[in-house]
Each structure stands twice: as C-alpha cells, then as structure tokens.
C-alpha atoms as a PDB file:
ATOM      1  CA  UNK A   1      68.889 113.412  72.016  1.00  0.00           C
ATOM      2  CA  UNK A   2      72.531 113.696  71.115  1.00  0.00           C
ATOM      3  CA  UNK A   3      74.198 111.781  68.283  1.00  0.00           C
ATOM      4  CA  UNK A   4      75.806 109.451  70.681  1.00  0.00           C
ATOM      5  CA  UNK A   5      72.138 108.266  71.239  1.00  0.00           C
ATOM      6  CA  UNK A   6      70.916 108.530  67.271  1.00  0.00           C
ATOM      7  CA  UNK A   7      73.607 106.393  65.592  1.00  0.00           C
ATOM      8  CA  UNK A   8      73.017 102.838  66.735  1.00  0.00           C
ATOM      9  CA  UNK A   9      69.131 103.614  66.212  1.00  0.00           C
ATOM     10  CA  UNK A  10      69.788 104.187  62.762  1.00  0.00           C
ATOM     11  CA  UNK A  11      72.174 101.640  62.319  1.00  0.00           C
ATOM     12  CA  UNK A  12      69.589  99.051  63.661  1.00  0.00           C
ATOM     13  CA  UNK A  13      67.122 100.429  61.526  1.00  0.00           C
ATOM     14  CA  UNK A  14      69.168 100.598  58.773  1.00  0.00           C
ATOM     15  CA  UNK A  15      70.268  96.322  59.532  1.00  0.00           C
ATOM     16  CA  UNK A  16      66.063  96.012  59.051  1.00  0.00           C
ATOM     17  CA  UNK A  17      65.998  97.746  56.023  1.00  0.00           C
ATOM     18  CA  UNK A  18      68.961  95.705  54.477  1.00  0.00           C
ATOM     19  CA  UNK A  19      67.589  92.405  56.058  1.00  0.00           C
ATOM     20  CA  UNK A  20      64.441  92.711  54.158  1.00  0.00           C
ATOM     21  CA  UNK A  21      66.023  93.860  50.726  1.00  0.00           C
ATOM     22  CA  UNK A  22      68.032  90.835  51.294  1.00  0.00           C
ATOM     23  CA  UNK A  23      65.400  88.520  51.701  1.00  0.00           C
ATOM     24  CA  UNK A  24      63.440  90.100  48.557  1.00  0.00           C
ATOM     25  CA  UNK A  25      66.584  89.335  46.487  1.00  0.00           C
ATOM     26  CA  UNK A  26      67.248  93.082  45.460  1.00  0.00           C
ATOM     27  CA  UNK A  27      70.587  93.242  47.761  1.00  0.00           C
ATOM     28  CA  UNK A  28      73.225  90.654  48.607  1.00  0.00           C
ATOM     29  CA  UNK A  29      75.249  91.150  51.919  1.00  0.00           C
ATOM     30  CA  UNK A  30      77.696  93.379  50.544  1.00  0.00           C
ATOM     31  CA  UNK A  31      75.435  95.988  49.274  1.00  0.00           C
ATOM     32  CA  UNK A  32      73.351  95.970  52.238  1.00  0.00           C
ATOM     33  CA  UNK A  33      76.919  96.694  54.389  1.00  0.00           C
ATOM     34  CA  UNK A  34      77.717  99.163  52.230  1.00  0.00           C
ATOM     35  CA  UNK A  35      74.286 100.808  51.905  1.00  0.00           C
ATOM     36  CA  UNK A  36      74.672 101.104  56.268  1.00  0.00           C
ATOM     37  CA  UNK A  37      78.113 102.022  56.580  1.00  0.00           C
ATOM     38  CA  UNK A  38      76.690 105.012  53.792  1.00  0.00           C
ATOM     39  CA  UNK A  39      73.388 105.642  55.670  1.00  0.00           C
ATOM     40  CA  UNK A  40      75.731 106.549  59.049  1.00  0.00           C
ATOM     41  CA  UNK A  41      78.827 108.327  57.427  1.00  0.00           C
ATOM     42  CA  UNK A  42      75.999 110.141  56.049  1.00  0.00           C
ATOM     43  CA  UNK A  43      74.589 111.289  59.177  1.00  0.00           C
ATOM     44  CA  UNK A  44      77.327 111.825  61.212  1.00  0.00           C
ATOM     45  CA  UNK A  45      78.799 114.272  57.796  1.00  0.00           C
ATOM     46  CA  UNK A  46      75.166 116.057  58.310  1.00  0.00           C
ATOM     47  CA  UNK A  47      75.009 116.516  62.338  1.00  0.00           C
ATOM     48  CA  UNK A  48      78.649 117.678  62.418  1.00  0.00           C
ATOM     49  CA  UNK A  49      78.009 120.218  59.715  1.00  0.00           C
ATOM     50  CA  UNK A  50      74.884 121.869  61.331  1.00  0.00           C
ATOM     51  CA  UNK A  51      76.645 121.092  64.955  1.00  0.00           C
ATOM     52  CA  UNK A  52      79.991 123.254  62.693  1.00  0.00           C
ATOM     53  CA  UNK A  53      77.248 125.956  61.838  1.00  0.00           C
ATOM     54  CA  UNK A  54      75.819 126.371  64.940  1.00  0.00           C
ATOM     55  CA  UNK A  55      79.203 126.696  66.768  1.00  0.00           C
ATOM     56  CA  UNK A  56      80.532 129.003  64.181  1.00  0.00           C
ATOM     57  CA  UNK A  57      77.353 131.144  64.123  1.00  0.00           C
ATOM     58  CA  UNK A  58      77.776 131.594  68.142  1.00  0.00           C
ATOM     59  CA  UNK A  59      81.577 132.647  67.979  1.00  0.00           C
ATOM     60  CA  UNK A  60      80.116 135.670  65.598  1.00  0.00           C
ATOM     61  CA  UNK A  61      77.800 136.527  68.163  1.00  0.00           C
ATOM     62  CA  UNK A  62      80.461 136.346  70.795  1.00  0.00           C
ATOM     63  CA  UNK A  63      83.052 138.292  68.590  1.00  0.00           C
ATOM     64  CA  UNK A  64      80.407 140.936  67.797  1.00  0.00           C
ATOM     65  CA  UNK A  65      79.190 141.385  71.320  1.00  0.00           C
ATOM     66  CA  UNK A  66      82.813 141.777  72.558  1.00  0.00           C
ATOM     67  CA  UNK A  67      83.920 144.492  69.804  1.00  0.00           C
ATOM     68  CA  UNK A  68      81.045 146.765  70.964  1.00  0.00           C
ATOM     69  CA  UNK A  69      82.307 146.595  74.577  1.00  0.00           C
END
C-alpha cells in the first residue's frame, strides 16, 4: 500500500472520528478541521521521513559497495 492509497483512508476515518466528537459536544467544526488537517500533515511528515531514511540508508550501501570496487 503506498501513501497515495493511505491518506484519504485516514482522512475518512479521521471525518468519523470528528463527526462523533461533534455530535458529543466535545468539538465544534473548527477543531474537528483542524484536528484532520493535523492527523494527515502528521502522517505524510512520518512516511516521508522513514521513506528519507530508507532512501538515504540505500545510497550508503550503494556508495560503500562502489568504493570497494
């Protein structure tokens, strides 16, 4: 599953989540945009930092391999 996939999952998830805190009277309809807008910008900060890691770990394997040749 790619992150393409994973965002509008969690956004609809997060739209439940907010549409029952609304209805419950803890959140008004700012709070709840705000708390999705966080939930994603949140994600997508945390999949392209271990996507960073994992592309920066693999150009130290390439630059190793190629200074032993």
């Amino acid at each position: 599953m790619t992150i393409d996939l994973f965002i509008p999952i969690l956004r609809q998830i997060l739209q439940i989540v907010g549409g029952i805190l609304i209805a419950r009277g803890y959140f008004d309809q700012g709070m709840a945009d705000a708390l999705i807008g966080l939930g994603v910008n949140v994600l997508v900060l945390g999949w392209w930092l271990f996507d960073r890691s994992k592309i920066n770990r693999r150009n130290l394997i390439n630059k190793y391999i190629a200074d032993r040749e």
